[in-house]
C-alpha atoms as a PDB file:
ATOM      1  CA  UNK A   1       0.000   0.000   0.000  1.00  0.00           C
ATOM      2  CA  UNK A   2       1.213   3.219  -0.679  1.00  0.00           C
ATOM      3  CA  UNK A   3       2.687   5.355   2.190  1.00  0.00           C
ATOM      4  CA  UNK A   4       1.343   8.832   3.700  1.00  0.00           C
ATOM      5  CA  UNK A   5       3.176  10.839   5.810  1.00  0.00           C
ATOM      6  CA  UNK A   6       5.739  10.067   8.580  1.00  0.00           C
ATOM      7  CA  UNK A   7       5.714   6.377   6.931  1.00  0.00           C
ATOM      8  CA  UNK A   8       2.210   5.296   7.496  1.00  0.00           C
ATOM      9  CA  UNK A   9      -0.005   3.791   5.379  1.00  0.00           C
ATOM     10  CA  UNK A  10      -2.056   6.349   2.556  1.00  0.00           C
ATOM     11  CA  UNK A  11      -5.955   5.778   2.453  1.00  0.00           C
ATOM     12  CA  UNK A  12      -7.299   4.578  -0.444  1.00  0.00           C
ATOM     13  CA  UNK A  13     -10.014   3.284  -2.442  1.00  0.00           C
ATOM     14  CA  UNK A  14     -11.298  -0.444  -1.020  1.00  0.00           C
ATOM     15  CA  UNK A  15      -9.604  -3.336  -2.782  1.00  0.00           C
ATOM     16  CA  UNK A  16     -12.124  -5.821  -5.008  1.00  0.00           C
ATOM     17  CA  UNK A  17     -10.840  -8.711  -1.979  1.00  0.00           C
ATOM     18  CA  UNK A  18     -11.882  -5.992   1.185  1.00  0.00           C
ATOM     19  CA  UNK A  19     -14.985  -5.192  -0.737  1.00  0.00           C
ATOM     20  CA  UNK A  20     -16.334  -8.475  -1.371  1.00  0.00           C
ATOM     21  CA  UNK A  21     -15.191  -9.806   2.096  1.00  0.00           C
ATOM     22  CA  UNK A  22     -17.069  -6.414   3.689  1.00  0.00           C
ATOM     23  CA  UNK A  23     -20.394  -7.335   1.743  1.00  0.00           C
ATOM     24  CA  UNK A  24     -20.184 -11.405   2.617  1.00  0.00           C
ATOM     25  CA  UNK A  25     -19.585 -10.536   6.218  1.00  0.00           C
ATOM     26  CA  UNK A  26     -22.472  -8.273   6.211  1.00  0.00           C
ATOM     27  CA  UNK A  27     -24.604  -9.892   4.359  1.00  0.00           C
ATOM     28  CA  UNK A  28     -27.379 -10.747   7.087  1.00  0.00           C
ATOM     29  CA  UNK A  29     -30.549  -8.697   7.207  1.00  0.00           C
ATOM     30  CA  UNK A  30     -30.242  -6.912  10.053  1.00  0.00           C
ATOM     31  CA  UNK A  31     -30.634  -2.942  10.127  1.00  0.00           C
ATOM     32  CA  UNK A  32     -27.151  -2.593  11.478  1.00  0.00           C
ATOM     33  CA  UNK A  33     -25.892  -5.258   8.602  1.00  0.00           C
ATOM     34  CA  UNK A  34     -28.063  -3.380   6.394  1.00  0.00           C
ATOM     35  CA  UNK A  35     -26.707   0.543   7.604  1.00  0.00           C
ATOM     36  CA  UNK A  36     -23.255  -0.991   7.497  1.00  0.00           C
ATOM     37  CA  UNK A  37     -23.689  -2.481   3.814  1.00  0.00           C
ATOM     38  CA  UNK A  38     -24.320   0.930   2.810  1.00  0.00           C
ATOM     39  CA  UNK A  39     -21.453   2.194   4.216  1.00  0.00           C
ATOM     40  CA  UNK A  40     -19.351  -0.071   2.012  1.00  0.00           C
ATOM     41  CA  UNK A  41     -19.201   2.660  -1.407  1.00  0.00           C
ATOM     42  CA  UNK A  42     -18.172   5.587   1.041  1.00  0.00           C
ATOM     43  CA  UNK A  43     -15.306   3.699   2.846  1.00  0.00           C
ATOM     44  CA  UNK A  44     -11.250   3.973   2.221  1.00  0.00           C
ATOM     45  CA  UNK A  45      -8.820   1.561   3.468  1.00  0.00           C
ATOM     46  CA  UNK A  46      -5.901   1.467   4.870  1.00  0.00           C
ATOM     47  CA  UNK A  47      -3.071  -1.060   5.739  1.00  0.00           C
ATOM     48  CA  UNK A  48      -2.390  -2.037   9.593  1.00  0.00           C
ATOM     49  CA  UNK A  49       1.082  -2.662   9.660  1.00  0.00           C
ATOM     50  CA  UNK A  50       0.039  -6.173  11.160  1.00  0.00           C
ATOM     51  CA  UNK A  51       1.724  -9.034   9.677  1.00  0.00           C
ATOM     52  CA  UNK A  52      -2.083 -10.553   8.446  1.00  0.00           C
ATOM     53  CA  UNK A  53      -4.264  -8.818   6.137  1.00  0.00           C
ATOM     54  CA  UNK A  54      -5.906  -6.420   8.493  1.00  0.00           C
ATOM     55  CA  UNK A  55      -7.034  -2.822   7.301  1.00  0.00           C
ATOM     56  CA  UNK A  56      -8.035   0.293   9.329  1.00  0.00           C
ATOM     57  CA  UNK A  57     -11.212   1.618   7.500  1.00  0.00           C
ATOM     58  CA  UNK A  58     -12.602   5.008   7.238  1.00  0.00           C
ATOM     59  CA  UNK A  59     -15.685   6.311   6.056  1.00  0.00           C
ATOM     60  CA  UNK A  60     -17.350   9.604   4.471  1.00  0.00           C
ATOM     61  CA  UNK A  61     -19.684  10.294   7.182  1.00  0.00           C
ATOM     62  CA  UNK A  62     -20.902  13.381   5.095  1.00  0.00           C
ATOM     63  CA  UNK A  63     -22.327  10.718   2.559  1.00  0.00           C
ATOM     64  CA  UNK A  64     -24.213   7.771   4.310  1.00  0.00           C
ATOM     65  CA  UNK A  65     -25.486   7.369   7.958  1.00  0.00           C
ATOM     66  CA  UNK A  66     -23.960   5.711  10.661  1.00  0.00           C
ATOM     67  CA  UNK A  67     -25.545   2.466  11.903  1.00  0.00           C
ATOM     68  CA  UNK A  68     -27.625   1.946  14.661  1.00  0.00           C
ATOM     69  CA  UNK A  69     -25.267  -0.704  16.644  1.00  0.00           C
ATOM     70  CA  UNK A  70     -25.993   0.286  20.425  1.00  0.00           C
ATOM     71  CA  UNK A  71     -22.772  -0.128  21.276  1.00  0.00           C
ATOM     72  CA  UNK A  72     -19.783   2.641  20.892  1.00  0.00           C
ATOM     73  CA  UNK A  73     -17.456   0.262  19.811  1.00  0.00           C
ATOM     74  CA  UNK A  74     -17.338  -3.414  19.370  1.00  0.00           C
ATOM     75  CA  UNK A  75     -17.580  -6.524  16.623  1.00  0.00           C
ATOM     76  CA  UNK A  76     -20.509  -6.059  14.210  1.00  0.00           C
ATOM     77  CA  UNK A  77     -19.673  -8.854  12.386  1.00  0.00           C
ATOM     78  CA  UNK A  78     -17.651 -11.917  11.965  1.00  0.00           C
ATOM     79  CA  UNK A  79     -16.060 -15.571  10.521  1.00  0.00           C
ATOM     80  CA  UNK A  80     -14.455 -18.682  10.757  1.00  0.00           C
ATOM     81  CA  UNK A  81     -10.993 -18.532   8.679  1.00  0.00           C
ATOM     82  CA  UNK A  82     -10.824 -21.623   6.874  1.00  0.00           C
ATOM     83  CA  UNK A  83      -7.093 -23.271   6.033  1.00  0.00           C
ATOM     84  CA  UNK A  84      -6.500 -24.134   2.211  1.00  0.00           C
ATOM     85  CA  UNK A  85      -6.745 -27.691   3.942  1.00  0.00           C
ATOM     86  CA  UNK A  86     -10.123 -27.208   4.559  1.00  0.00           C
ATOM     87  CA  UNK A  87      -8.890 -26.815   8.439  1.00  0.00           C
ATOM     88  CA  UNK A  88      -9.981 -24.224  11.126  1.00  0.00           C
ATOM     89  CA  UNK A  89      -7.544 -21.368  10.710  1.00  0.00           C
ATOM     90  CA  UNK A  90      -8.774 -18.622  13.314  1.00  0.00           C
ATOM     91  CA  UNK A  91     -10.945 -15.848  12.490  1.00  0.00           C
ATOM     92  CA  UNK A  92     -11.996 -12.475  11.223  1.00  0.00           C
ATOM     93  CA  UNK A  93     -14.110  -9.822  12.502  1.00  0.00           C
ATOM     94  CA  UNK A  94     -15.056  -6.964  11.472  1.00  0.00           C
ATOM     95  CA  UNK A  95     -15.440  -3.984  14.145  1.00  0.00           C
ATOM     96  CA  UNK A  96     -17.498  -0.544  13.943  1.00  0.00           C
ATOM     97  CA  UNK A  97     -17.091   2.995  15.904  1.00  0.00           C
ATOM     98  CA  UNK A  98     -19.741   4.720  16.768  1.00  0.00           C
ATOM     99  CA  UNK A  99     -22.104   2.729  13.910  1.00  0.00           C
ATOM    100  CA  UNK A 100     -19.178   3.338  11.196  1.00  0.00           C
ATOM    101  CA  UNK A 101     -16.589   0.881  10.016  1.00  0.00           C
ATOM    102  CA  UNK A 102     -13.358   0.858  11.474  1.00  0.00           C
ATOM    103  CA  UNK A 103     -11.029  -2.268  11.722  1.00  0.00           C
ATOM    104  CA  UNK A 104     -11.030  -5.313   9.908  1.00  0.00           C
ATOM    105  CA  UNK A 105      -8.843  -7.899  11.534  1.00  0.00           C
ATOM    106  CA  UNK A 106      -7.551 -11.505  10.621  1.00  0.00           C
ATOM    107  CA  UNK A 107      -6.244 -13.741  13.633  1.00  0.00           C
ATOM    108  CA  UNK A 108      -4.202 -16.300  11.344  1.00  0.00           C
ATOM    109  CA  UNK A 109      -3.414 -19.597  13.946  1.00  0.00           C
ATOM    110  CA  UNK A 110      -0.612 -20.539  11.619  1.00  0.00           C
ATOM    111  CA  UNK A 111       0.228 -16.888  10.386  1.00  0.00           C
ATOM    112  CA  UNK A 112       0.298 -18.228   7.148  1.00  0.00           C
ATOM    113  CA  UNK A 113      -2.367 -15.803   5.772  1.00  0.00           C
ATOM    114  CA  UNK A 114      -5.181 -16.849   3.019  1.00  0.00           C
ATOM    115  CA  UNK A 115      -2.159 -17.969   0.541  1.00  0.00           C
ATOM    116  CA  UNK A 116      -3.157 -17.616  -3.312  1.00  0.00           C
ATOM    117  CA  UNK A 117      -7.501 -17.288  -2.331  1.00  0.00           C
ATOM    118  CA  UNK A 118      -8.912 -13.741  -1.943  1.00  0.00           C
ATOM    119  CA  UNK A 119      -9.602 -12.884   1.163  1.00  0.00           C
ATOM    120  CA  UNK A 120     -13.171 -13.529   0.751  1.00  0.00           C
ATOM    121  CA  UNK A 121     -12.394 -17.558   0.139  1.00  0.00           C
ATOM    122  CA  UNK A 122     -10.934 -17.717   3.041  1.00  0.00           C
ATOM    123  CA  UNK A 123     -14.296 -16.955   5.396  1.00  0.00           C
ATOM    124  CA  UNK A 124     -15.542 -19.934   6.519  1.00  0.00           C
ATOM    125  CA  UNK A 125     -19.005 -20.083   9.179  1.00  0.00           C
ATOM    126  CA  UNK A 126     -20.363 -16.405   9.287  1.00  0.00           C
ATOM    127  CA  UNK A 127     -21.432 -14.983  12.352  1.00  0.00           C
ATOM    128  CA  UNK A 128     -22.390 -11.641  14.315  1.00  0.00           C
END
């Protein structure tokens, strides 16, 4: 990812892989899943520094509402990670601020991260 200032990771657009694992880990029909979905178009990403595939996430609060989690902060939505042997391989989840997207972390077991599969292949049981 490209760097900003003092060294850290720019924002920028969503990659395809963040998108489409965004929209299968929200995919229930929920109004929070639903408030969050729409989020999705608005939001930027931007690279941890973690050794996984995790992303900070931003999002143009001047464009689309904030969801209606109850919560300040906390997991809005989560997943299994599933090993390219078809084994448990820890799990993702998604997190939210204040009803906007914020943090989407990978907990890798092996640390081996989703090898050649998009992100999105790697999901495994969905939960929230």
């Amino acid at each position: 990812m490209p760097e900003g200032a003092a060294g850290e990771a720019a924002w920028e657009p969503l990659s395809e892989d963040v998108r489409r694992t965004l929209e299968l880990l929200l995919g229930g029909a929920s109004d929070v899943h639903r408030a969050l979905r729409a989020q999705i178009p608005y939001a930027e990403m931007r690279d941890s520094g973690c050794s996984c595939p995790c992303v900070y996430l931003r999002v143009d609060m001047d464009a689309v509402a904030a969801a209606p989690t109850g919560r300040r902060l906390g997991p809005v939505a989560g997943a299994s990670l599933i090993g390219p042997d078809g084994g448990y391989d820890g799990e993702a989840t998604l997190f939210a601020y204040d009803g906007v997207l914020e943090d989407l972390q990978f907990c890798d077991w092996e640390d081996r991260g989703p090898g050649r599969r998009p992100l999105w292949e790697w999901l495994g049981h969905l939960y929230t």
